[in-house]
PDB file of N, CA and C in Angstrom:
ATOM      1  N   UNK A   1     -65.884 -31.164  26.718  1.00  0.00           N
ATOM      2  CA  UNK A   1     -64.526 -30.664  26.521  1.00  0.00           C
ATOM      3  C   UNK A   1     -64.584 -29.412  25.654  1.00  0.00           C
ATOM      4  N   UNK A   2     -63.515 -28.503  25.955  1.00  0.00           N
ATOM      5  CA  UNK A   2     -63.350 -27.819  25.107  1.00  0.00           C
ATOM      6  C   UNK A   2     -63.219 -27.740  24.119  1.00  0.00           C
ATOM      7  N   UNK A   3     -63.649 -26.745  23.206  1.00  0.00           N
ATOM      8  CA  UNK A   3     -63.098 -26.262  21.337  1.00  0.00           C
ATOM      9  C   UNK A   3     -61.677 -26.402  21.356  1.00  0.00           C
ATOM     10  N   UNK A   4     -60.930 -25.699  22.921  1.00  0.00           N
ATOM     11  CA  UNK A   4     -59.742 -25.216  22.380  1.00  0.00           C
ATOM     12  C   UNK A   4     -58.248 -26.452  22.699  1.00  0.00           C
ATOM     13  N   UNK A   5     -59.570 -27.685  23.221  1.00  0.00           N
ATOM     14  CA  UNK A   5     -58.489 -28.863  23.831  1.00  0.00           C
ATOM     15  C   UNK A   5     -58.816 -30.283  23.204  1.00  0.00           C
ATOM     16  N   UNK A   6     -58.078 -31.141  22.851  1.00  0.00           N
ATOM     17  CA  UNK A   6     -57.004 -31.008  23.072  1.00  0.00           C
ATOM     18  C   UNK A   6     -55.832 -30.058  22.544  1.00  0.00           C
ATOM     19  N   UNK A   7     -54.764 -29.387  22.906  1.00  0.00           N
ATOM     20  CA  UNK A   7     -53.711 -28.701  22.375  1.00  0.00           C
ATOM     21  C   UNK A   7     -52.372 -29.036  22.333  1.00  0.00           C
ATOM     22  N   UNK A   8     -51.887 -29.231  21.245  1.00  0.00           N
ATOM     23  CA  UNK A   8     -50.073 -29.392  21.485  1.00  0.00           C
ATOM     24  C   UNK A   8     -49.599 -28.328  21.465  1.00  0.00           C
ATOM     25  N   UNK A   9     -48.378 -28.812  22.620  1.00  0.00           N
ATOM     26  CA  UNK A   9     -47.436 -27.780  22.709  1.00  0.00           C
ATOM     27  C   UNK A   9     -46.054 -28.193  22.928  1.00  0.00           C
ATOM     28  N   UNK A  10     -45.350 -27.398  22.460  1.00  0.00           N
ATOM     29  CA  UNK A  10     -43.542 -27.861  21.994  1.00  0.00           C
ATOM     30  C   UNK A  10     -42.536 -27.580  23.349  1.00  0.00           C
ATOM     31  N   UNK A  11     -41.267 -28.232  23.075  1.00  0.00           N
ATOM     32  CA  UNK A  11     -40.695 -28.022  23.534  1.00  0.00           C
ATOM     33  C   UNK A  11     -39.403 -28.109  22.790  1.00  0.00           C
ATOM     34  N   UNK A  12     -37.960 -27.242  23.559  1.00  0.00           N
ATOM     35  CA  UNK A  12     -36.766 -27.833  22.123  1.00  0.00           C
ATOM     36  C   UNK A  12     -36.212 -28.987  23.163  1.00  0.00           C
ATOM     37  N   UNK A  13     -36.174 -29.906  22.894  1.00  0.00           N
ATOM     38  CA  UNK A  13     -35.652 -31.151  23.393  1.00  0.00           C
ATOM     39  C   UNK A  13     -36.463 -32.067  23.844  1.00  0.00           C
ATOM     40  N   UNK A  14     -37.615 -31.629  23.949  1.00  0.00           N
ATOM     41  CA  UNK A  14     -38.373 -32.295  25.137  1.00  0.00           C
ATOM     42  C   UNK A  14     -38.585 -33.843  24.519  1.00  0.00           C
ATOM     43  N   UNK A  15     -39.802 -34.604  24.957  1.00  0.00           N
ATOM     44  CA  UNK A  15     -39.605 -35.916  24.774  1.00  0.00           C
ATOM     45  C   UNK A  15     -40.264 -36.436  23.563  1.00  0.00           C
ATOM     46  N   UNK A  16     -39.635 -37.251  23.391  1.00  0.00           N
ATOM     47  CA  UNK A  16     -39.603 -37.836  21.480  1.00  0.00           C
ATOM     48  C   UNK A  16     -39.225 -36.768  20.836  1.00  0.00           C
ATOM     49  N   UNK A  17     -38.515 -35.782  20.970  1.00  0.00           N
ATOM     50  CA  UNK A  17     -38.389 -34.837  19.488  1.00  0.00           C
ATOM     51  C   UNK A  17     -38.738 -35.101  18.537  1.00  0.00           C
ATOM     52  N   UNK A  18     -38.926 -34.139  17.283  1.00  0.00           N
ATOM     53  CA  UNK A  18     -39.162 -34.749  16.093  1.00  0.00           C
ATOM     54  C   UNK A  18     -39.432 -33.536  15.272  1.00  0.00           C
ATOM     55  N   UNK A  19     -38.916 -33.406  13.868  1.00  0.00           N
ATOM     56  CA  UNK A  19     -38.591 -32.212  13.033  1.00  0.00           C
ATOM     57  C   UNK A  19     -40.385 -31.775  13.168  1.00  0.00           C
ATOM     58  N   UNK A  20     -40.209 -30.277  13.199  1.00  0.00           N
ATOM     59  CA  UNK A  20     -41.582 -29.489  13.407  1.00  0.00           C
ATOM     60  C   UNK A  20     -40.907 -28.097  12.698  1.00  0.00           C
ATOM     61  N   UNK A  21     -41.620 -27.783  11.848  1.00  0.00           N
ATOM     62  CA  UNK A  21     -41.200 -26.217  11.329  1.00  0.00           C
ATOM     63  C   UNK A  21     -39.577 -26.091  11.233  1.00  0.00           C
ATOM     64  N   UNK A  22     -38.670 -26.878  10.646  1.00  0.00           N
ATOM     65  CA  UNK A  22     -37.264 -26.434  10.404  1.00  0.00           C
ATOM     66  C   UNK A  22     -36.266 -27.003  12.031  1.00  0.00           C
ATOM     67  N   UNK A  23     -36.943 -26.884  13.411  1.00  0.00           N
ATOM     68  CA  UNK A  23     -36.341 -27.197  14.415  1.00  0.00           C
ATOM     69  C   UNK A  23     -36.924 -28.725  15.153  1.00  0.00           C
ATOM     70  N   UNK A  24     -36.218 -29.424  15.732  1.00  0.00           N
ATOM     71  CA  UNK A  24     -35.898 -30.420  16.472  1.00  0.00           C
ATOM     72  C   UNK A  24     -37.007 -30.458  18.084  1.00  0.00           C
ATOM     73  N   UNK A  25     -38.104 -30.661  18.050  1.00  0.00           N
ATOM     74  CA  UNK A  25     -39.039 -29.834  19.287  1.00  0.00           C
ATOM     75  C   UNK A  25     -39.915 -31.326  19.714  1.00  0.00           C
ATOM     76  N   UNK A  26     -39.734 -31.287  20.736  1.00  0.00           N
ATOM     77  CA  UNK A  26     -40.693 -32.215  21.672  1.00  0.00           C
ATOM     78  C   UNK A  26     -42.334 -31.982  21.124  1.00  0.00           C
ATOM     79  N   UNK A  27     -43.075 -32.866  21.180  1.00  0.00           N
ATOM     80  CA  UNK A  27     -44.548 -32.422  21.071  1.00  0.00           C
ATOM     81  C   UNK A  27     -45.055 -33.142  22.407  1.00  0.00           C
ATOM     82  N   UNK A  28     -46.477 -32.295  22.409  1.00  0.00           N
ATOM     83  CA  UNK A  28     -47.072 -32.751  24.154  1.00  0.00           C
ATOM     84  C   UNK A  28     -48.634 -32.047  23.983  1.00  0.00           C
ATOM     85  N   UNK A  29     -49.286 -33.150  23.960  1.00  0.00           N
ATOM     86  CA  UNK A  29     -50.529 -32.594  23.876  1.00  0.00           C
ATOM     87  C   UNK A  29     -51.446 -32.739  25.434  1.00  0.00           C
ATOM     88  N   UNK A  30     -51.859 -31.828  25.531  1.00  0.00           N
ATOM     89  CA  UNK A  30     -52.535 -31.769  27.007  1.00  0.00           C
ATOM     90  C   UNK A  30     -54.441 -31.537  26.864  1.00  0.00           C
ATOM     91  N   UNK A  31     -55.022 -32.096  27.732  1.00  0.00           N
ATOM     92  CA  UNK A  31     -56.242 -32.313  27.283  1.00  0.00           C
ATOM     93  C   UNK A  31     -57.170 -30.990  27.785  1.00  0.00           C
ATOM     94  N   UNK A  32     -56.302 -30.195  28.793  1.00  0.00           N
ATOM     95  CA  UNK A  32     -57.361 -29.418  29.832  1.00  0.00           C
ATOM     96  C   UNK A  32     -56.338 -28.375  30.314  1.00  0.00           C
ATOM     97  N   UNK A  33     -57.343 -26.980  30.531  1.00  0.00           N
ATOM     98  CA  UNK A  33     -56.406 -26.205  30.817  1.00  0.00           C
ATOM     99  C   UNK A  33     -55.243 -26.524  32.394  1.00  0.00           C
ATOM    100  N   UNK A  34     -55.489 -27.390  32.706  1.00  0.00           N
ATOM    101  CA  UNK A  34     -54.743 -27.520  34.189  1.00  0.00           C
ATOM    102  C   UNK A  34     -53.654 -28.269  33.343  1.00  0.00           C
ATOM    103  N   UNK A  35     -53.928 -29.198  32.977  1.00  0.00           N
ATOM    104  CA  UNK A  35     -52.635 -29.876  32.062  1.00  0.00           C
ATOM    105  C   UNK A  35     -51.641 -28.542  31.601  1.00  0.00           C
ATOM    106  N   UNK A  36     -52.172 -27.953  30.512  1.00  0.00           N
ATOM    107  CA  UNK A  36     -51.397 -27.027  30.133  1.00  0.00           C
ATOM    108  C   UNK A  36     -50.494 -25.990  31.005  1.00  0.00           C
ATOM    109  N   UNK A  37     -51.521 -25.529  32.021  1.00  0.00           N
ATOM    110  CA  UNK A  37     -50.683 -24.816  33.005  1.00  0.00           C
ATOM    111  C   UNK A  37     -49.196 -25.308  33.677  1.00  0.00           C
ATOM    112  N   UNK A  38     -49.788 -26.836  33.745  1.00  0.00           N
ATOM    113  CA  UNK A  38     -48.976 -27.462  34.688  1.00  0.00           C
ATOM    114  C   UNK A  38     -47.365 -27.956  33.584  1.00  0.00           C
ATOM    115  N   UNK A  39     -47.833 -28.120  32.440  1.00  0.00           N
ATOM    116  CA  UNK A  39     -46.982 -28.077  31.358  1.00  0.00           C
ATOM    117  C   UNK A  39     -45.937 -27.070  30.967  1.00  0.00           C
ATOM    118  N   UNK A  40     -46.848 -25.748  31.049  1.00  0.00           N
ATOM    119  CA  UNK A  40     -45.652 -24.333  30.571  1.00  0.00           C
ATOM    120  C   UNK A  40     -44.870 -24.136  31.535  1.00  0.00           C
ATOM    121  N   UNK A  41     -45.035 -24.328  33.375  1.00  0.00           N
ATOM    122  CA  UNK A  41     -44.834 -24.218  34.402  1.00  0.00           C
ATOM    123  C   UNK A  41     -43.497 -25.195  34.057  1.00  0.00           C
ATOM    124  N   UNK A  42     -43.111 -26.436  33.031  1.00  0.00           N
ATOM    125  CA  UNK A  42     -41.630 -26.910  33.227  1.00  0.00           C
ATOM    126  C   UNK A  42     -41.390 -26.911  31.613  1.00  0.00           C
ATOM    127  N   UNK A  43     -41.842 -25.620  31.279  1.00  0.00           N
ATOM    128  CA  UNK A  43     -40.759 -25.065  30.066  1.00  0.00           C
ATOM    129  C   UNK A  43     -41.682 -25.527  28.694  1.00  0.00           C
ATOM    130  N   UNK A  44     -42.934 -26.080  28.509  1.00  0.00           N
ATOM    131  CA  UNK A  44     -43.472 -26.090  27.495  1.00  0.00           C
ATOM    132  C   UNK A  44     -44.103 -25.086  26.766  1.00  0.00           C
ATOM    133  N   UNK A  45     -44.290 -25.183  25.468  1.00  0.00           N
ATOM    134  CA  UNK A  45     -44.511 -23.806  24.619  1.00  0.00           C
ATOM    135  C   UNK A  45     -45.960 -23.956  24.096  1.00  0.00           C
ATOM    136  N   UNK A  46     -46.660 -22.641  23.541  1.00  0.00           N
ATOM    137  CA  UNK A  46     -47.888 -23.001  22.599  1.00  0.00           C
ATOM    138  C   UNK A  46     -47.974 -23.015  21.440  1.00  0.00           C
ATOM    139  N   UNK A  47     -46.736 -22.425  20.845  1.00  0.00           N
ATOM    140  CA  UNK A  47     -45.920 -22.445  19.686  1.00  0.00           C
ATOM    141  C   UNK A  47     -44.187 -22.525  19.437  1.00  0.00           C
ATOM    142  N   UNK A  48     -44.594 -23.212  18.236  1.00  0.00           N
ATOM    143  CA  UNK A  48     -43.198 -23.807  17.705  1.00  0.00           C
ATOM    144  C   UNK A  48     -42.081 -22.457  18.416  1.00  0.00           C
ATOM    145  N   UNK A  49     -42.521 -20.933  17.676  1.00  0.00           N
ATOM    146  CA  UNK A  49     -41.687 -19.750  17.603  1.00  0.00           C
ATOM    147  C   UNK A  49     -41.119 -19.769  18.932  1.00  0.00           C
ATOM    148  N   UNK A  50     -41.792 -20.212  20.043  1.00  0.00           N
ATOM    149  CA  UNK A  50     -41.902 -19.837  21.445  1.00  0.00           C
ATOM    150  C   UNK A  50     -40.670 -20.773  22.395  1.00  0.00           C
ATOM    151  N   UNK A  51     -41.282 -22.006  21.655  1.00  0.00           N
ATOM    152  CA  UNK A  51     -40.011 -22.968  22.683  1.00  0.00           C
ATOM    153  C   UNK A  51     -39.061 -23.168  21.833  1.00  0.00           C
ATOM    154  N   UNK A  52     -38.378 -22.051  20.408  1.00  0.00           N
ATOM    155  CA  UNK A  52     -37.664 -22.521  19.970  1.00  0.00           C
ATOM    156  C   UNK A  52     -36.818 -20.955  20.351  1.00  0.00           C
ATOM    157  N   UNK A  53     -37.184 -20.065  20.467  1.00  0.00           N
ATOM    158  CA  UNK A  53     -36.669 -18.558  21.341  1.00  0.00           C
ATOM    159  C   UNK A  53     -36.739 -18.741  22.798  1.00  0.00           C
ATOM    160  N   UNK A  54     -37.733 -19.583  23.293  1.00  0.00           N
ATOM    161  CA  UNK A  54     -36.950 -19.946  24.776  1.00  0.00           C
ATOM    162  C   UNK A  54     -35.461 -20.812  24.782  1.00  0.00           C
ATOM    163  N   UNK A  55     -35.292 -21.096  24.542  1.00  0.00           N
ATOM    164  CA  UNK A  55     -34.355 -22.596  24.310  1.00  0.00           C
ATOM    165  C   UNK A  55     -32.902 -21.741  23.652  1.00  0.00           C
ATOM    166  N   UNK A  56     -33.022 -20.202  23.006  1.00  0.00           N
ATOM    167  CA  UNK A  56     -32.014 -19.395  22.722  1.00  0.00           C
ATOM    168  C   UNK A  56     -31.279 -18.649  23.974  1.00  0.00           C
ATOM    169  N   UNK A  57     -29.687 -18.468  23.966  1.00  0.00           N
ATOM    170  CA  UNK A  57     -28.891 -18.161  24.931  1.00  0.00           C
ATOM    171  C   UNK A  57     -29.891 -16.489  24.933  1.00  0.00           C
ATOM    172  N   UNK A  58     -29.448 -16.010  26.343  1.00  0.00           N
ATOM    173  CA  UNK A  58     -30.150 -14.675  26.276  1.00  0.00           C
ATOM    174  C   UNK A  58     -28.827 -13.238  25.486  1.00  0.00           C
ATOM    175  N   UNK A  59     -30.101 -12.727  24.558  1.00  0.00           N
ATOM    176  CA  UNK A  59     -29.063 -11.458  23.893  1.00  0.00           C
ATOM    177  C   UNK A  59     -28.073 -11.086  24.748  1.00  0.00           C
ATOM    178  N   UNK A  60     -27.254 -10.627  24.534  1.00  0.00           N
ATOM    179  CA  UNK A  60     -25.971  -9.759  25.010  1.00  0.00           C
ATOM    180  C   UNK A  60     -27.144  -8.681  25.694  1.00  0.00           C
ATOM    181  N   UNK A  61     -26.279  -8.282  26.246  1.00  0.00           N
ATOM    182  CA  UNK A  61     -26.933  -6.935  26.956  1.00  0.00           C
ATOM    183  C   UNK A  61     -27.886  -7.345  27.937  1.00  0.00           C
ATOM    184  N   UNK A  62     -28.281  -8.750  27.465  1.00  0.00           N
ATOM    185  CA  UNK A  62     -30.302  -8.499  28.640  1.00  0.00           C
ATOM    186  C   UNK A  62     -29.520 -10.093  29.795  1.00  0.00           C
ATOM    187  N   UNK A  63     -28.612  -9.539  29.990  1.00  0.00           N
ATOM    188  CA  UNK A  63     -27.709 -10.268  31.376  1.00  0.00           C
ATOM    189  C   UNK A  63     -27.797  -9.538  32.613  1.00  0.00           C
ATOM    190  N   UNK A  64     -27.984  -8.506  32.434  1.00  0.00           N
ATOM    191  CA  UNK A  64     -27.556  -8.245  33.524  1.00  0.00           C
ATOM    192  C   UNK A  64     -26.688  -6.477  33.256  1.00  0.00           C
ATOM    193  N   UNK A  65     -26.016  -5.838  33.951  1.00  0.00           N
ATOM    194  CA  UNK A  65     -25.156  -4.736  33.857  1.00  0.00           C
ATOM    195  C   UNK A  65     -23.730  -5.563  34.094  1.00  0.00           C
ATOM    196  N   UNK A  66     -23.907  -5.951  35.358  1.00  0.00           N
ATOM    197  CA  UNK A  66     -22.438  -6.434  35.551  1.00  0.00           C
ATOM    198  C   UNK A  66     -22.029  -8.228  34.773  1.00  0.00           C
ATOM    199  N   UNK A  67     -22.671  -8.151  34.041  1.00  0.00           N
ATOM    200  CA  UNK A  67     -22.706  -9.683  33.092  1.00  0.00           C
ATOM    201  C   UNK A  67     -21.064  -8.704  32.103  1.00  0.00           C
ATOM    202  N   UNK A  68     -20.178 -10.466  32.031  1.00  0.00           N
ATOM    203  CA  UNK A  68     -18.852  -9.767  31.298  1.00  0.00           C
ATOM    204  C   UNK A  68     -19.514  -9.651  29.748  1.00  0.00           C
ATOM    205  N   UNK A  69     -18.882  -8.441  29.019  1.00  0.00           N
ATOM    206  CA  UNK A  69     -19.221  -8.027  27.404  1.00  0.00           C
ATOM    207  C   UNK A  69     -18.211  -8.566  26.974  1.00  0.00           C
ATOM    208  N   UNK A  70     -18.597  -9.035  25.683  1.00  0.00           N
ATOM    209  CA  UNK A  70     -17.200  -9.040  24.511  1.00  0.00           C
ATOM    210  C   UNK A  70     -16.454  -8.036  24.108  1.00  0.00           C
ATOM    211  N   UNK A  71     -15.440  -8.463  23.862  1.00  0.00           N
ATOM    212  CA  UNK A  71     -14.332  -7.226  23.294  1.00  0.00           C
ATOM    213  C   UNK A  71     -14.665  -6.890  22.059  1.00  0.00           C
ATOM    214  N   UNK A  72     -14.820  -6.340  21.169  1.00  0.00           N
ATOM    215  CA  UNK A  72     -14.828  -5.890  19.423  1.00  0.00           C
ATOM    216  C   UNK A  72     -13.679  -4.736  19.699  1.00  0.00           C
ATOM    217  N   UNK A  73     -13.891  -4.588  17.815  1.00  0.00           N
ATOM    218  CA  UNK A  73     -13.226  -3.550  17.450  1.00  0.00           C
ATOM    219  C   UNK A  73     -13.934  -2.011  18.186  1.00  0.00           C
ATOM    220  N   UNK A  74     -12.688  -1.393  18.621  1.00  0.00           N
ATOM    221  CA  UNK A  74     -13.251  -0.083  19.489  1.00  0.00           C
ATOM    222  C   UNK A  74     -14.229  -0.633  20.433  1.00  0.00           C
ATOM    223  N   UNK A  75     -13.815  -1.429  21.023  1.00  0.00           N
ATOM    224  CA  UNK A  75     -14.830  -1.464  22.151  1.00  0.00           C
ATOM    225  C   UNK A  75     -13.725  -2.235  23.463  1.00  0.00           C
ATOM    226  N   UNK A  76     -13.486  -1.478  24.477  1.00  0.00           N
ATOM    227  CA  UNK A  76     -12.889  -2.283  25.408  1.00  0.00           C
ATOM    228  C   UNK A  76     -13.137  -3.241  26.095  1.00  0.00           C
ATOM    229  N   UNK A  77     -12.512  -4.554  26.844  1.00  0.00           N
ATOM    230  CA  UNK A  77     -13.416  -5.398  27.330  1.00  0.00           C
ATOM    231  C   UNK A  77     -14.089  -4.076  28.952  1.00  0.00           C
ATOM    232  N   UNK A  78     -14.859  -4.927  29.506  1.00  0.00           N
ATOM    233  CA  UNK A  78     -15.471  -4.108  31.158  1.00  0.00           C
ATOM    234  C   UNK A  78     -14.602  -3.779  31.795  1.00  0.00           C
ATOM    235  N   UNK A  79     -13.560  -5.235  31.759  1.00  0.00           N
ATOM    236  CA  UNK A  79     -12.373  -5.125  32.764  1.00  0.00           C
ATOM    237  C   UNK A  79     -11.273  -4.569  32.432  1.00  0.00           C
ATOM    238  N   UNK A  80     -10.927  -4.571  31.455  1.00  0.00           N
ATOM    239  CA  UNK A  80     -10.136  -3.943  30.711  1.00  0.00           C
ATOM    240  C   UNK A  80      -9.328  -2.264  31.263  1.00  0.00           C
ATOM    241  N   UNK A  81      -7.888  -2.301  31.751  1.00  0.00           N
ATOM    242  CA  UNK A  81      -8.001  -1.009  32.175  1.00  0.00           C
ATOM    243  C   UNK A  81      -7.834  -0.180  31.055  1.00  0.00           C
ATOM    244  N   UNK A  82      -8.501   1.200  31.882  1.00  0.00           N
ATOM    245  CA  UNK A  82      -8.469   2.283  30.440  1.00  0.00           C
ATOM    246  C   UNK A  82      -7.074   2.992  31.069  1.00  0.00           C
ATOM    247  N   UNK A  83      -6.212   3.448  30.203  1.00  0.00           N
ATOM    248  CA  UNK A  83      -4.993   4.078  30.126  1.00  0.00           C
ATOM    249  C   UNK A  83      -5.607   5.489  29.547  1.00  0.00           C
ATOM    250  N   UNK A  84      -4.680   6.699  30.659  1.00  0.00           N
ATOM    251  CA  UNK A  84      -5.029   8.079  30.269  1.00  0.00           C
ATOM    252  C   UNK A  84      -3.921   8.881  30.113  1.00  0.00           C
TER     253      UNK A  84
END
């Protein structure tokens, strides 16, 4: 076997959760790189940082163009008509 196996890897919800670094994260240890592959392939991480920024809604902006924006101050909504 490998140096680099066995390896855990996280998930946010995944099965048994259990406090890891400040967040709520599944652990899953896999013995071989095919395990692992077959692991990240339904959302598992190699670090905590990883399946806990997957598991985050995506930034504003990285939707899409036609994804709807929020309204703020000075800022119109998309749909919003502009008056001239």
């Amino acid at each position: 076997m490998s140096d680099n196996y066995p390896r855990m890897l996280y998930k946010k919800g995944g099965t048994n959760p259990e406090p890891v670094h400040g967040h709520i994260l599944g652990i899953k240890v896999v013995q071989n790189a095919t395990e692992e592959d077959d692991a990240q392939e339904d959302g598992w991480h190699r670090t905590t940082i990883e399946a806990v920024d997957a598991a985050r809604p995506a930034a504003e902006g990285q939707a899409g163009d036609d994804a709807p924006k929020k309204a703020g101050p000075g800022r119109p909504r998309k749909d919003a008509e502009v008056s001239k």
